[in-house]
C-alpha atoms as a PDB file:
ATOM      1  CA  UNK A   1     -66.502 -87.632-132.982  1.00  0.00           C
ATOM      2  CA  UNK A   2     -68.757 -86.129-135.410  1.00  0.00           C
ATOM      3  CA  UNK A   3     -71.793 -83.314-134.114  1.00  0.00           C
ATOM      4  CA  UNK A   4     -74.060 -86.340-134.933  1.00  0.00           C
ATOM      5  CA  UNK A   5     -72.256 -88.882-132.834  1.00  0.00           C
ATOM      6  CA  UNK A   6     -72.078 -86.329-130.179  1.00  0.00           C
ATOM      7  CA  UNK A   7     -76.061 -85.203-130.130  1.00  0.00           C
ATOM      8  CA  UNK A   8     -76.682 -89.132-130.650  1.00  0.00           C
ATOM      9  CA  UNK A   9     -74.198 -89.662-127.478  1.00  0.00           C
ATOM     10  CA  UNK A  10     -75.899 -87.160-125.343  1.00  0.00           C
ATOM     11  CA  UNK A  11     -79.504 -88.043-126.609  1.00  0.00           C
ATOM     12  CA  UNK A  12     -78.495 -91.352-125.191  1.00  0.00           C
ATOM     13  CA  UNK A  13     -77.585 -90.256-122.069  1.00  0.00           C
ATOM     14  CA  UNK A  14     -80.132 -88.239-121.692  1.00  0.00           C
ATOM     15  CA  UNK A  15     -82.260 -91.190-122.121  1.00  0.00           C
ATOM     16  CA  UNK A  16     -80.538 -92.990-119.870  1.00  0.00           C
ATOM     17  CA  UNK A  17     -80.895 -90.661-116.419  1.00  0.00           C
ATOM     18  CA  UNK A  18     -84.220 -89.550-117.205  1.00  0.00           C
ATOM     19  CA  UNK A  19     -85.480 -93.772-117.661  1.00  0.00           C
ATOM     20  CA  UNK A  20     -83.438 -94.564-114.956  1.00  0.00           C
ATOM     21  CA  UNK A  21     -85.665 -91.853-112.662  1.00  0.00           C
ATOM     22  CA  UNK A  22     -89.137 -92.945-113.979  1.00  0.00           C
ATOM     23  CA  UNK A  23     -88.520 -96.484-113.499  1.00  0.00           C
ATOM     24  CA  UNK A  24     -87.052 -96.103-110.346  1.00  0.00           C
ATOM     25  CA  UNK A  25     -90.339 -94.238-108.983  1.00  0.00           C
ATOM     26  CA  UNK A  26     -92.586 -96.812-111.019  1.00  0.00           C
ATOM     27  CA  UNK A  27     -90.241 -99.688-109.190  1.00  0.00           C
ATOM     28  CA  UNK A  28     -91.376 -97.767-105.413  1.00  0.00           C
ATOM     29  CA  UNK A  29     -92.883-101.085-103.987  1.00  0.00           C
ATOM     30  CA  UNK A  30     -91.219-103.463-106.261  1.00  0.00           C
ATOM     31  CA  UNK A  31     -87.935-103.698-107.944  1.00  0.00           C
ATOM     32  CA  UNK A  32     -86.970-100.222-106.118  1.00  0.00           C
ATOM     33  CA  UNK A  33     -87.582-101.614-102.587  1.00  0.00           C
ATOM     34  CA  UNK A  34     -85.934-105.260-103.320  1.00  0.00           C
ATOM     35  CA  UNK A  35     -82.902-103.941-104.542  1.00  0.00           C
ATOM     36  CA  UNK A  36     -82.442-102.007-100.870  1.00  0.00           C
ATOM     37  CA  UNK A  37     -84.053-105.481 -99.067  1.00  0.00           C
ATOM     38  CA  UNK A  38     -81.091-107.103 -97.137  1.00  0.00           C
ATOM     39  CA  UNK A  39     -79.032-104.113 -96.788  1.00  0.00           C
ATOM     40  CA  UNK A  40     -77.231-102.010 -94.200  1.00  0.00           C
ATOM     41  CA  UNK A  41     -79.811 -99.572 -94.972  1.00  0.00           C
ATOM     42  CA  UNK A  42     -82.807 -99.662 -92.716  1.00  0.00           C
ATOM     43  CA  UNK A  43     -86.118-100.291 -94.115  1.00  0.00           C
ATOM     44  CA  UNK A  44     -87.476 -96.980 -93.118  1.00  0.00           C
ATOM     45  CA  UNK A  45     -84.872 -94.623 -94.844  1.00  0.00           C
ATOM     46  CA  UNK A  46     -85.775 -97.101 -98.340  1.00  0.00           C
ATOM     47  CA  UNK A  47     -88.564 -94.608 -99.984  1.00  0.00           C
ATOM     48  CA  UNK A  48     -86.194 -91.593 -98.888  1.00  0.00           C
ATOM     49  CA  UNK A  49     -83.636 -93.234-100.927  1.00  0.00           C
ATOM     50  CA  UNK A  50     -85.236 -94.085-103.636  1.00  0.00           C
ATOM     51  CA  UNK A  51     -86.574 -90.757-104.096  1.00  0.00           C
ATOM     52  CA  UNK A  52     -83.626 -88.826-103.815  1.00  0.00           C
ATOM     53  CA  UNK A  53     -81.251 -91.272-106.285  1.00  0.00           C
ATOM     54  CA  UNK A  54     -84.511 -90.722-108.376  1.00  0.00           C
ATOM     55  CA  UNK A  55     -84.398 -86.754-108.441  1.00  0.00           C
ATOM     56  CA  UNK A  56     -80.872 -86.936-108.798  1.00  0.00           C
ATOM     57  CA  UNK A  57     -81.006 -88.893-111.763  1.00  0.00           C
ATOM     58  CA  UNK A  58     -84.024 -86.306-113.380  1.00  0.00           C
ATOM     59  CA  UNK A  59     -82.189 -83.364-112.244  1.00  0.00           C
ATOM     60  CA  UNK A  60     -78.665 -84.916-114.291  1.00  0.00           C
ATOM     61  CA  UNK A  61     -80.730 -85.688-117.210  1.00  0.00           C
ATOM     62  CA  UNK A  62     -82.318 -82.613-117.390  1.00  0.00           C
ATOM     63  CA  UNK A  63     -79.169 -80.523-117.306  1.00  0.00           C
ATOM     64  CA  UNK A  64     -77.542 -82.645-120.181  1.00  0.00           C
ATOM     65  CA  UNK A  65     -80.772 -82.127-122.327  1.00  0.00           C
ATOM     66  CA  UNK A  66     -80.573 -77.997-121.529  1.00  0.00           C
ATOM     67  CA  UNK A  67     -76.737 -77.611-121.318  1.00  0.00           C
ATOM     68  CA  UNK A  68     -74.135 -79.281-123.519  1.00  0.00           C
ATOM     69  CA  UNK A  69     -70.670 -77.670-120.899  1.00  0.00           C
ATOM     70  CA  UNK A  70     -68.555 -79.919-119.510  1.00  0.00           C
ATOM     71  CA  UNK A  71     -69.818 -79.194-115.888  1.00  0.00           C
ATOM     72  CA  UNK A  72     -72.964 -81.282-116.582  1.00  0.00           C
ATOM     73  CA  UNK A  73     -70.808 -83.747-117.531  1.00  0.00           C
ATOM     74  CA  UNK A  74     -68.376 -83.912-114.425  1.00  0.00           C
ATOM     75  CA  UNK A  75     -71.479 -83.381-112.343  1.00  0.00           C
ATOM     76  CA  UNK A  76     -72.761 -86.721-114.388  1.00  0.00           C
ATOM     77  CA  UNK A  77     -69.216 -88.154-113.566  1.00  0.00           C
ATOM     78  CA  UNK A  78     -69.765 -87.485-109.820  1.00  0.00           C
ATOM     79  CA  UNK A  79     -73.270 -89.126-109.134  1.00  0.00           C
ATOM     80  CA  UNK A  80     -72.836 -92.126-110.962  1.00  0.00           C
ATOM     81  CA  UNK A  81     -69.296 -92.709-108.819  1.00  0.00           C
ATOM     82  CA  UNK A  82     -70.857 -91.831-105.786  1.00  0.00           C
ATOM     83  CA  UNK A  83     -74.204 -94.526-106.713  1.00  0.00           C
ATOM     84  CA  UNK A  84     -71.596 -96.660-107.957  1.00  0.00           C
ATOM     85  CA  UNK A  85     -70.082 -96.565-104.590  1.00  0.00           C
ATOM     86  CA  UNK A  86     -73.145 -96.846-102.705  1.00  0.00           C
ATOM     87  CA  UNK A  87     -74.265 -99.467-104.337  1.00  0.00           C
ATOM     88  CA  UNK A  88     -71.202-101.698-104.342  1.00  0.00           C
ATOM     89  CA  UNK A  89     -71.912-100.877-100.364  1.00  0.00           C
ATOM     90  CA  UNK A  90     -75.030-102.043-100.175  1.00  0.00           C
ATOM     91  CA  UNK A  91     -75.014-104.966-102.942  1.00  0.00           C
ATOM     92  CA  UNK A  92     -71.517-105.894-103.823  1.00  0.00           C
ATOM     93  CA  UNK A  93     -73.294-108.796-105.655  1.00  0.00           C
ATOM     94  CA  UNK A  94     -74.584-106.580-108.142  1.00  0.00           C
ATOM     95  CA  UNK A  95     -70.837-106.634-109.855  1.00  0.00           C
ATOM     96  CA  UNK A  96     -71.588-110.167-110.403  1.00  0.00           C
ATOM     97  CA  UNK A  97     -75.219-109.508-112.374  1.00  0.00           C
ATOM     98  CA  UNK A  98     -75.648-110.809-115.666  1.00  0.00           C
ATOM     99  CA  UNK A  99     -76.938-108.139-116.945  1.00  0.00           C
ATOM    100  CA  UNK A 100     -74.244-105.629-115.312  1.00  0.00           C
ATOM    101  CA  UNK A 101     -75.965-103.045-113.702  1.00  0.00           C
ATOM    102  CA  UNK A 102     -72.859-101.709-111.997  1.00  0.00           C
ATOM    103  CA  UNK A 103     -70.258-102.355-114.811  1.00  0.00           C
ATOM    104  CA  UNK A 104     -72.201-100.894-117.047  1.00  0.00           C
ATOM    105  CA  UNK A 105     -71.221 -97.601-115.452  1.00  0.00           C
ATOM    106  CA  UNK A 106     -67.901 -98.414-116.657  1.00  0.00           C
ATOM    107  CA  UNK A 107     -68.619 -97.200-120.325  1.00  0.00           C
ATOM    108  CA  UNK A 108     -70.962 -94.576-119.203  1.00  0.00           C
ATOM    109  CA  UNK A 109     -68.297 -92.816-117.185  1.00  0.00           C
ATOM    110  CA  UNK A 110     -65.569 -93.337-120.453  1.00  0.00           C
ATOM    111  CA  UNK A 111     -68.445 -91.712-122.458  1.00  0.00           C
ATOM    112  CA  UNK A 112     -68.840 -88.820-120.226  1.00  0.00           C
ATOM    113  CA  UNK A 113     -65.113 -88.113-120.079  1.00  0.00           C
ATOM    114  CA  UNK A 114     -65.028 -88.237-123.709  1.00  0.00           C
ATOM    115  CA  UNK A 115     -67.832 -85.652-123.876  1.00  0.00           C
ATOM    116  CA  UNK A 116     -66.531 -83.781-121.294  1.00  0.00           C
ATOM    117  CA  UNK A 117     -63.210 -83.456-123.435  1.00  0.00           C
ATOM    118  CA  UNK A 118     -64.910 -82.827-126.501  1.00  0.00           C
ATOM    119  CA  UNK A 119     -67.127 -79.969-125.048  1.00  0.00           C
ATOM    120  CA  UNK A 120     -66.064 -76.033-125.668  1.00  0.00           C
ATOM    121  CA  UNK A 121     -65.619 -74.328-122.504  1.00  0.00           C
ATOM    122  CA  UNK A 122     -68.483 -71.666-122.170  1.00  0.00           C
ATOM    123  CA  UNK A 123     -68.062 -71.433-118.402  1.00  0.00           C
END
Protein backbone atom coordinates (compact mmCIF):
# COMPACT_ATOMS: atom_id res chain seq x y z
CA UNK A 1 0.00 0.00 0.00
CA UNK A 2 1.35 3.21 -1.04
CA UNK A 3 1.54 6.51 1.77
CA UNK A 4 -1.33 7.78 -0.48
CA UNK A 5 -3.51 4.72 -0.27
CA UNK A 6 -2.79 4.66 3.34
CA UNK A 7 -3.68 8.60 4.23
CA UNK A 8 -6.67 8.01 1.63
CA UNK A 9 -7.55 4.70 3.81
CA UNK A 10 -7.43 6.45 7.07
CA UNK A 11 -9.04 9.77 5.72
CA UNK A 12 -11.81 7.36 4.98
CA UNK A 13 -12.10 6.02 8.13
CA UNK A 14 -11.86 8.87 9.71
CA UNK A 15 -14.81 9.93 7.81
CA UNK A 16 -16.53 7.15 8.57
CA UNK A 17 -16.60 7.27 12.74
CA UNK A 18 -16.81 10.85 12.90
CA UNK A 19 -20.33 10.72 10.22
CA UNK A 20 -21.37 7.85 11.90
CA UNK A 21 -21.39 10.10 15.43
CA UNK A 22 -23.08 13.24 13.91
CA UNK A 23 -25.73 11.38 12.29
CA UNK A 24 -26.35 9.29 15.03
CA UNK A 25 -27.02 12.48 17.38
CA UNK A 26 -28.95 14.23 14.37
CA UNK A 27 -31.01 10.65 14.14
CA UNK A 28 -31.88 11.24 18.40
CA UNK A 29 -35.75 11.09 17.80
CA UNK A 30 -35.72 9.45 14.50
CA UNK A 31 -33.66 6.89 12.80
CA UNK A 32 -31.50 6.66 16.21
CA UNK A 33 -34.54 5.75 18.37
CA UNK A 34 -36.24 3.27 15.63
CA UNK A 35 -33.33 1.32 15.20
CA UNK A 36 -33.45 0.51 19.30
CA UNK A 37 -37.67 0.30 18.92
CA UNK A 38 -38.56 -3.45 19.45
CA UNK A 39 -35.57 -4.42 21.31
CA UNK A 40 -34.46 -6.07 24.53
CA UNK A 41 -33.35 -2.73 25.40
CA UNK A 42 -35.81 -0.70 27.37
CA UNK A 43 -37.04 2.47 26.04
CA UNK A 44 -35.60 4.51 28.79
CA UNK A 45 -31.84 3.43 28.55
CA UNK A 46 -32.41 4.41 24.32
CA UNK A 47 -30.92 8.21 24.51
CA UNK A 48 -28.14 6.77 26.98
CA UNK A 49 -27.29 4.50 24.24
CA UNK A 50 -27.30 6.43 21.61
CA UNK A 51 -25.13 8.86 23.17
CA UNK A 52 -22.53 6.77 24.33
CA UNK A 53 -22.16 4.52 20.79
CA UNK A 54 -22.13 8.23 19.54
CA UNK A 55 -19.04 9.46 21.71
CA UNK A 56 -17.48 6.32 21.13
CA UNK A 57 -17.57 6.64 17.59
CA UNK A 58 -16.13 10.67 17.86
CA UNK A 59 -13.66 9.67 20.36
CA UNK A 60 -12.31 6.56 17.61
CA UNK A 61 -12.37 8.99 14.87
CA UNK A 62 -10.63 11.49 16.54
CA UNK A 63 -7.73 9.32 17.61
CA UNK A 64 -7.23 7.97 13.96
CA UNK A 65 -7.19 11.65 12.65
CA UNK A 66 -4.36 12.61 15.62
CA UNK A 67 -2.51 9.23 15.80
CA UNK A 68 -1.58 6.96 12.91
CA UNK A 69 -0.14 3.63 15.79
CA UNK A 70 -1.61 0.59 15.56
CA UNK A 71 -3.37 0.94 19.03
CA UNK A 72 -5.98 3.28 17.45
CA UNK A 73 -6.45 0.79 15.17
CA UNK A 74 -7.04 -2.33 17.51
CA UNK A 75 -8.99 0.05 19.70
CA UNK A 76 -11.08 0.67 16.20
CA UNK A 77 -11.04 -3.22 15.89
CA UNK A 78 -12.60 -3.57 19.38
CA UNK A 79 -15.69 -1.15 19.22
CA UNK A 80 -16.89 -2.02 16.00
CA UNK A 81 -16.84 -6.00 17.25
CA UNK A 82 -18.33 -5.16 20.33
CA UNK A 83 -21.37 -2.78 18.23
CA UNK A 84 -21.25 -5.48 15.87
CA UNK A 85 -22.17 -7.77 18.62
CA UNK A 86 -24.63 -5.64 20.19
CA UNK A 87 -26.30 -5.03 17.43
CA UNK A 88 -26.67 -8.53 16.01
CA UNK A 89 -28.29 -8.74 19.79
CA UNK A 90 -30.62 -6.38 19.46
CA UNK A 91 -31.48 -6.57 15.53
CA UNK A 92 -30.24 -9.78 14.10
CA UNK A 93 -32.32 -8.62 11.05
CA UNK A 94 -29.98 -6.02 10.31
CA UNK A 95 -27.57 -8.93 8.66
CA UNK A 96 -30.30 -9.27 6.27
CA UNK A 97 -30.41 -5.22 5.20
CA UNK A 98 -29.98 -4.34 1.78
CA UNK A 99 -27.89 -1.93 2.29
CA UNK A 100 -25.61 -3.99 4.90
CA UNK A 101 -25.18 -2.04 7.77
CA UNK A 102 -23.66 -4.87 9.77
CA UNK A 103 -21.65 -6.63 6.94
CA UNK A 104 -20.29 -3.77 6.02
CA UNK A 105 -18.15 -4.01 9.13
CA UNK A 106 -16.75 -6.93 7.50
CA UNK A 107 -14.35 -4.84 5.19
CA UNK A 108 -13.92 -2.18 7.72
CA UNK A 109 -12.41 -4.57 10.23
CA UNK A 110 -10.04 -6.27 7.09
CA UNK A 111 -9.07 -2.58 6.50
CA UNK A 112 -8.13 -1.90 9.99
CA UNK A 113 -6.06 -5.06 10.31
CA UNK A 114 -4.34 -4.15 7.24
CA UNK A 115 -3.51 -0.72 8.70
CA UNK A 116 -2.79 -2.01 11.82
CA UNK A 117 -0.07 -4.28 10.05
CA UNK A 118 1.17 -1.68 7.97
CA UNK A 119 1.67 0.85 10.89
CA UNK A 120 5.42 1.38 12.53
CA UNK A 121 5.36 0.64 16.07
CA UNK A 122 5.98 4.01 18.00
CA UNK A 123 4.50 2.64 21.22
Amino acid sequence: MTPRHRRLARASLIALWLGTAVVSLLGWQGISRELLTGTLLPPAWHGAAIAVGSAADALLGLALWRWDRPWVYRACLALIGLMTLVATVLQPALWLHPLGPLSKNLPVAALLLILQDLTPRHE
